[in-house]
Each structure stands twice: as C-alpha cells, then as structure tokens.
N, C-alpha and C. Protein backbone atom coordinates (compact mmCIF):
# COMPACT_ATOMS: atom_id res chain seq x y z
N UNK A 1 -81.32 172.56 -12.04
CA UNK A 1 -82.63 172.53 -11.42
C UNK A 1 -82.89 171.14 -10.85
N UNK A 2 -83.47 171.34 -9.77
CA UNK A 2 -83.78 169.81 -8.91
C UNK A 2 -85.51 169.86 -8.68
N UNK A 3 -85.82 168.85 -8.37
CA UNK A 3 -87.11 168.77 -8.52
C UNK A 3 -87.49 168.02 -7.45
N UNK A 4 -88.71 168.07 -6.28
CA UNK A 4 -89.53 167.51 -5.66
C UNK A 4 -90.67 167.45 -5.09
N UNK A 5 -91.33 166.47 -4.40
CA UNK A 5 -92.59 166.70 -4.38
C UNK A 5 -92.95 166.72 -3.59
N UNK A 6 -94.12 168.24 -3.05
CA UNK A 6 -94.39 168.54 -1.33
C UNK A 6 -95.78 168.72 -1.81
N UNK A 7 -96.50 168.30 -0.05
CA UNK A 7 -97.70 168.13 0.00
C UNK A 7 -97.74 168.91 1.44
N UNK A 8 -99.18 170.24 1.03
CA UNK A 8 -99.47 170.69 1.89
C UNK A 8 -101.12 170.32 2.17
N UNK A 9 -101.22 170.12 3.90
CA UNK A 9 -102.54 170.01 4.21
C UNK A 9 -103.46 171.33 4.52
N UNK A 10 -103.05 172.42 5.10
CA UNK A 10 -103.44 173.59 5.36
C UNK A 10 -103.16 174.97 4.90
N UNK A 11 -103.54 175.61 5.46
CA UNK A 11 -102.66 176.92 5.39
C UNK A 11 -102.19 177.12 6.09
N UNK A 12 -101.81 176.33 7.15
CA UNK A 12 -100.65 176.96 8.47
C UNK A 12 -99.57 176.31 7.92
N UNK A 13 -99.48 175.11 7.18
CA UNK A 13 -98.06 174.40 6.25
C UNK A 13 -97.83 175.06 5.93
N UNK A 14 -98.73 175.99 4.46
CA UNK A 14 -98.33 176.85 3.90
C UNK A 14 -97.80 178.52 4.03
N UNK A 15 -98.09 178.46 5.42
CA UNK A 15 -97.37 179.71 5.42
C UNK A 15 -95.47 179.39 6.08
N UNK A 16 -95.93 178.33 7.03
CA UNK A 16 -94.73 177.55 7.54
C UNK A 16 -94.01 177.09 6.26
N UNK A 17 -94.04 176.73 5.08
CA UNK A 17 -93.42 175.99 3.66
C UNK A 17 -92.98 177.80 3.14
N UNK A 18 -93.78 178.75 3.16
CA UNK A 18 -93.07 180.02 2.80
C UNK A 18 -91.81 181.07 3.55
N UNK A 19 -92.18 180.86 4.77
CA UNK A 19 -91.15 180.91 5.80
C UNK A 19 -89.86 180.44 5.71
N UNK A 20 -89.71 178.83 5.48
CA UNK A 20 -88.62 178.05 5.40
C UNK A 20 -87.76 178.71 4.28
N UNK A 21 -89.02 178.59 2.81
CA UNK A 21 -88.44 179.12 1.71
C UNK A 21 -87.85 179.97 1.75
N UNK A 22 -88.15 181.54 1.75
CA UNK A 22 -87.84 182.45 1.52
C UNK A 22 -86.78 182.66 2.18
N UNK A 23 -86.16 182.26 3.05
CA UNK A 23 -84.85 182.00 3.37
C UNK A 23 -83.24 181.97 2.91
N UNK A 24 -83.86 181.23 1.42
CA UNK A 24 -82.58 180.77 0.72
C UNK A 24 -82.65 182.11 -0.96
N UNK A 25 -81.72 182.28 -0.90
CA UNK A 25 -81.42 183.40 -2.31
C UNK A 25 -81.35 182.95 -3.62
N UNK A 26 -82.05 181.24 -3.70
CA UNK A 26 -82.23 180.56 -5.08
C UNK A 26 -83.96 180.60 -6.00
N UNK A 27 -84.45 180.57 -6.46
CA UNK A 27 -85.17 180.38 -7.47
C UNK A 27 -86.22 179.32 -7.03
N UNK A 28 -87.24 179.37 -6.42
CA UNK A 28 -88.10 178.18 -5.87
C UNK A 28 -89.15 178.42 -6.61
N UNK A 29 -89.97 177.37 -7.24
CA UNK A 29 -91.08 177.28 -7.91
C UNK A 29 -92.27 176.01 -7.44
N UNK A 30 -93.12 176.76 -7.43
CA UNK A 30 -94.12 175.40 -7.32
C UNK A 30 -94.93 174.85 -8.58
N UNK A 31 -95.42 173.74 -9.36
CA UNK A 31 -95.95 173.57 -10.32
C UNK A 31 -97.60 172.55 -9.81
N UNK A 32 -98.63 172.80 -10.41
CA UNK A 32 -98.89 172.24 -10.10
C UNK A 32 -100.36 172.19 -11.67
N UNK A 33 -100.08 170.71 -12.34
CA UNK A 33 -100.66 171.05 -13.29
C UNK A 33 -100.25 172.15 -14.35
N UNK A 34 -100.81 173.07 -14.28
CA UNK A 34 -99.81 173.91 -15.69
C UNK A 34 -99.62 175.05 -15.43
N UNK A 35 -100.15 175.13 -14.15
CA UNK A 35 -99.67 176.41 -13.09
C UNK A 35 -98.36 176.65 -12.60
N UNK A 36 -97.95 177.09 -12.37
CA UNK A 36 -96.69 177.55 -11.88
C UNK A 36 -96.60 178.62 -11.00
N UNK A 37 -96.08 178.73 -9.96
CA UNK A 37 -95.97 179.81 -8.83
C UNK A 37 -94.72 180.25 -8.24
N UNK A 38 -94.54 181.03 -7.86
CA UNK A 38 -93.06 181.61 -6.73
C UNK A 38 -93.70 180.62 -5.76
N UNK A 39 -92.47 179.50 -5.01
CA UNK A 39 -92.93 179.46 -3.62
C UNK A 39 -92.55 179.82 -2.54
N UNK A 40 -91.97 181.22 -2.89
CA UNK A 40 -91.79 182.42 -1.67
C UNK A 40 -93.08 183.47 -1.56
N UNK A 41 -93.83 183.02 -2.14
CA UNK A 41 -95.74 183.86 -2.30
C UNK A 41 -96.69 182.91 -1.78
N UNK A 42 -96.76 183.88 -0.66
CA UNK A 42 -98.03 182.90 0.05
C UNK A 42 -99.04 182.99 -0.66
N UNK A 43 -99.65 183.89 -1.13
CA UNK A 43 -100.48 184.27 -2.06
C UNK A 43 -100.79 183.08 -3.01
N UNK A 44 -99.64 183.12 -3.53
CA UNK A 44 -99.52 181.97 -4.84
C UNK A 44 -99.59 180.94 -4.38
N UNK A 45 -99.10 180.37 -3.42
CA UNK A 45 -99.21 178.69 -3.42
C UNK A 45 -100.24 178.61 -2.44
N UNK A 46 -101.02 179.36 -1.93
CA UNK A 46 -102.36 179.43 -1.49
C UNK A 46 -103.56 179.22 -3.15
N UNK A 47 -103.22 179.98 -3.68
CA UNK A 47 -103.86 179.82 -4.77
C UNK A 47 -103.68 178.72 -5.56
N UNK A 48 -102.69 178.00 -5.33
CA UNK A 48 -102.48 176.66 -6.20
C UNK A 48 -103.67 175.29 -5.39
N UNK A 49 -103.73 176.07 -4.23
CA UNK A 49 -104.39 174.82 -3.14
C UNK A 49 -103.48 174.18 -1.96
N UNK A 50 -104.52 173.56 -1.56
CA UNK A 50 -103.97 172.36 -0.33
C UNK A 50 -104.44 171.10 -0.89
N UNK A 51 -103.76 170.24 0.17
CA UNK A 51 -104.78 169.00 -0.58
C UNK A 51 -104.07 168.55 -1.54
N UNK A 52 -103.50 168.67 -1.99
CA UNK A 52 -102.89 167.47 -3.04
C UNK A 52 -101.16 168.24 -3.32
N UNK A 53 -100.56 166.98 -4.19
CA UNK A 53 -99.37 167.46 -4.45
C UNK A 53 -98.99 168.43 -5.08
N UNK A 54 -97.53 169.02 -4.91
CA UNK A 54 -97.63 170.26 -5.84
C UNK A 54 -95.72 169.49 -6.26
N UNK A 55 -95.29 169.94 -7.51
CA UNK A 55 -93.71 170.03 -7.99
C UNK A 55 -93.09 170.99 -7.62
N UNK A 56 -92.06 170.50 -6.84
CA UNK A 56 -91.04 171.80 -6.63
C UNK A 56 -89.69 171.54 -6.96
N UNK A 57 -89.84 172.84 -7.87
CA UNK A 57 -88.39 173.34 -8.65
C UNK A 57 -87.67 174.06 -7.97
N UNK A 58 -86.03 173.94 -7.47
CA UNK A 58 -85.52 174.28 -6.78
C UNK A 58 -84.22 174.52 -7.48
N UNK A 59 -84.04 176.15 -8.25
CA UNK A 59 -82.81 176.37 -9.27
C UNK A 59 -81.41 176.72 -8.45
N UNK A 60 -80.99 175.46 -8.07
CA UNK A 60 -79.59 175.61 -7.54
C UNK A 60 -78.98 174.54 -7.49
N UNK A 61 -77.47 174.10 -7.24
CA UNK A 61 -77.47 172.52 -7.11
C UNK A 61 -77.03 172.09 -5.90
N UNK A 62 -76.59 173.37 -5.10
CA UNK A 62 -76.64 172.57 -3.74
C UNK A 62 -78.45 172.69 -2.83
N UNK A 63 -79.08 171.28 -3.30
CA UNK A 63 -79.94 171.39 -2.81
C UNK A 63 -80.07 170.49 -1.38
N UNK A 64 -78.95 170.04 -0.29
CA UNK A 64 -79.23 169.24 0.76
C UNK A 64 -79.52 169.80 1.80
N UNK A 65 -79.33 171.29 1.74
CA UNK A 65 -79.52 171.90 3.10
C UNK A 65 -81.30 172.29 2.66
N UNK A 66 -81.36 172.14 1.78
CA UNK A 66 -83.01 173.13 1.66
C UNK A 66 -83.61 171.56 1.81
N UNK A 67 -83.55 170.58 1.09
CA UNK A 67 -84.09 169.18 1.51
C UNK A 67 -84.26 169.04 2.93
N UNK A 68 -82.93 169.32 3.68
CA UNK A 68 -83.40 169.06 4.81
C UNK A 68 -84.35 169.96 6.03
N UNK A 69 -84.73 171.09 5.22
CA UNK A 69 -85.19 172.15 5.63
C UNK A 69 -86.65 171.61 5.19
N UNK A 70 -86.61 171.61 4.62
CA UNK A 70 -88.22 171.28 4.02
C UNK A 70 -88.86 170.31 4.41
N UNK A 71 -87.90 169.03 4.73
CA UNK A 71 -88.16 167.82 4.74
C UNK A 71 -89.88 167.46 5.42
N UNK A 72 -90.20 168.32 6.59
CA UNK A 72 -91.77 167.99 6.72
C UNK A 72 -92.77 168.31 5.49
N UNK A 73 -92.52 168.27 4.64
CA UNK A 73 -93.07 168.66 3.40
C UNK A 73 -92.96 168.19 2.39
N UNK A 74 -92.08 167.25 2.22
CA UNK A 74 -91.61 166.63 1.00
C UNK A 74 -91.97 165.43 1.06
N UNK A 75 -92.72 164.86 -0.10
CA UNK A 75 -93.32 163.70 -0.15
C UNK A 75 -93.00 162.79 -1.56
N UNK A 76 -93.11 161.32 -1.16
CA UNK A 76 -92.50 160.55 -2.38
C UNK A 76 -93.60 160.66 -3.87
C-alpha cells in the first residue's frame, strides 16, 4: 500500500479525480479523518468534501503510472 495526499477544490475535480481513478483494477481509498471511502465513488468522496485534504491509499506497488495520472491532484 502507498499513500498520498490529494486536494480537491470542487466537484468538477471530483468527478475528473473519479474518472482518472476508476481506470486502474487496484484498490483506491480515500481517508479523511476516520472516514474512509472507495475513490472510484463519486458519491463517496463527494461526501467526504472539498476543501481540504483527503489520504489516498493506493493497494498496489506499481504506483508511477497512477502518480502520474493523478498528479493535478496530488498535494505535499
């Protein structure tokens, strides 16, 4: 499991951040606080919010192609 941290401002990120996701056939999670979500569910990471950071768990270990997929989203 790899871990990083994306920040969405809207809901047009967020549907664009579900798009990207759902792409790949690994295990994506968002955390945020003690929540936890699929972040292939717009639903769900709509419900987690905008506006601030969220953790993303990413269960695979080749994670450079999804890094670079994401990369408008990923924040230090």
């Amino acid at each position: 499991m790899k871990e990083l941290q994306v920040y969405f401002e809207g809901k047009d990120e967020v549907v664009d951040f579900v798009n990207r996701v759902s792409k790949y056939a690994c295990e994506v999670d968002l955390r945020v606080g003690r929540f936890v979500v699929d972040a292939k569910s717009i639903l769900g990471v709509l419900g987690i919010g905008t506006g601030k950071k969220a953790k993303m768990q990413v269960f695979t270990d080749n994670i450079d192609m999804i890094k670079k997929d994401l990369a408008p989203f990923i924040v230090a």
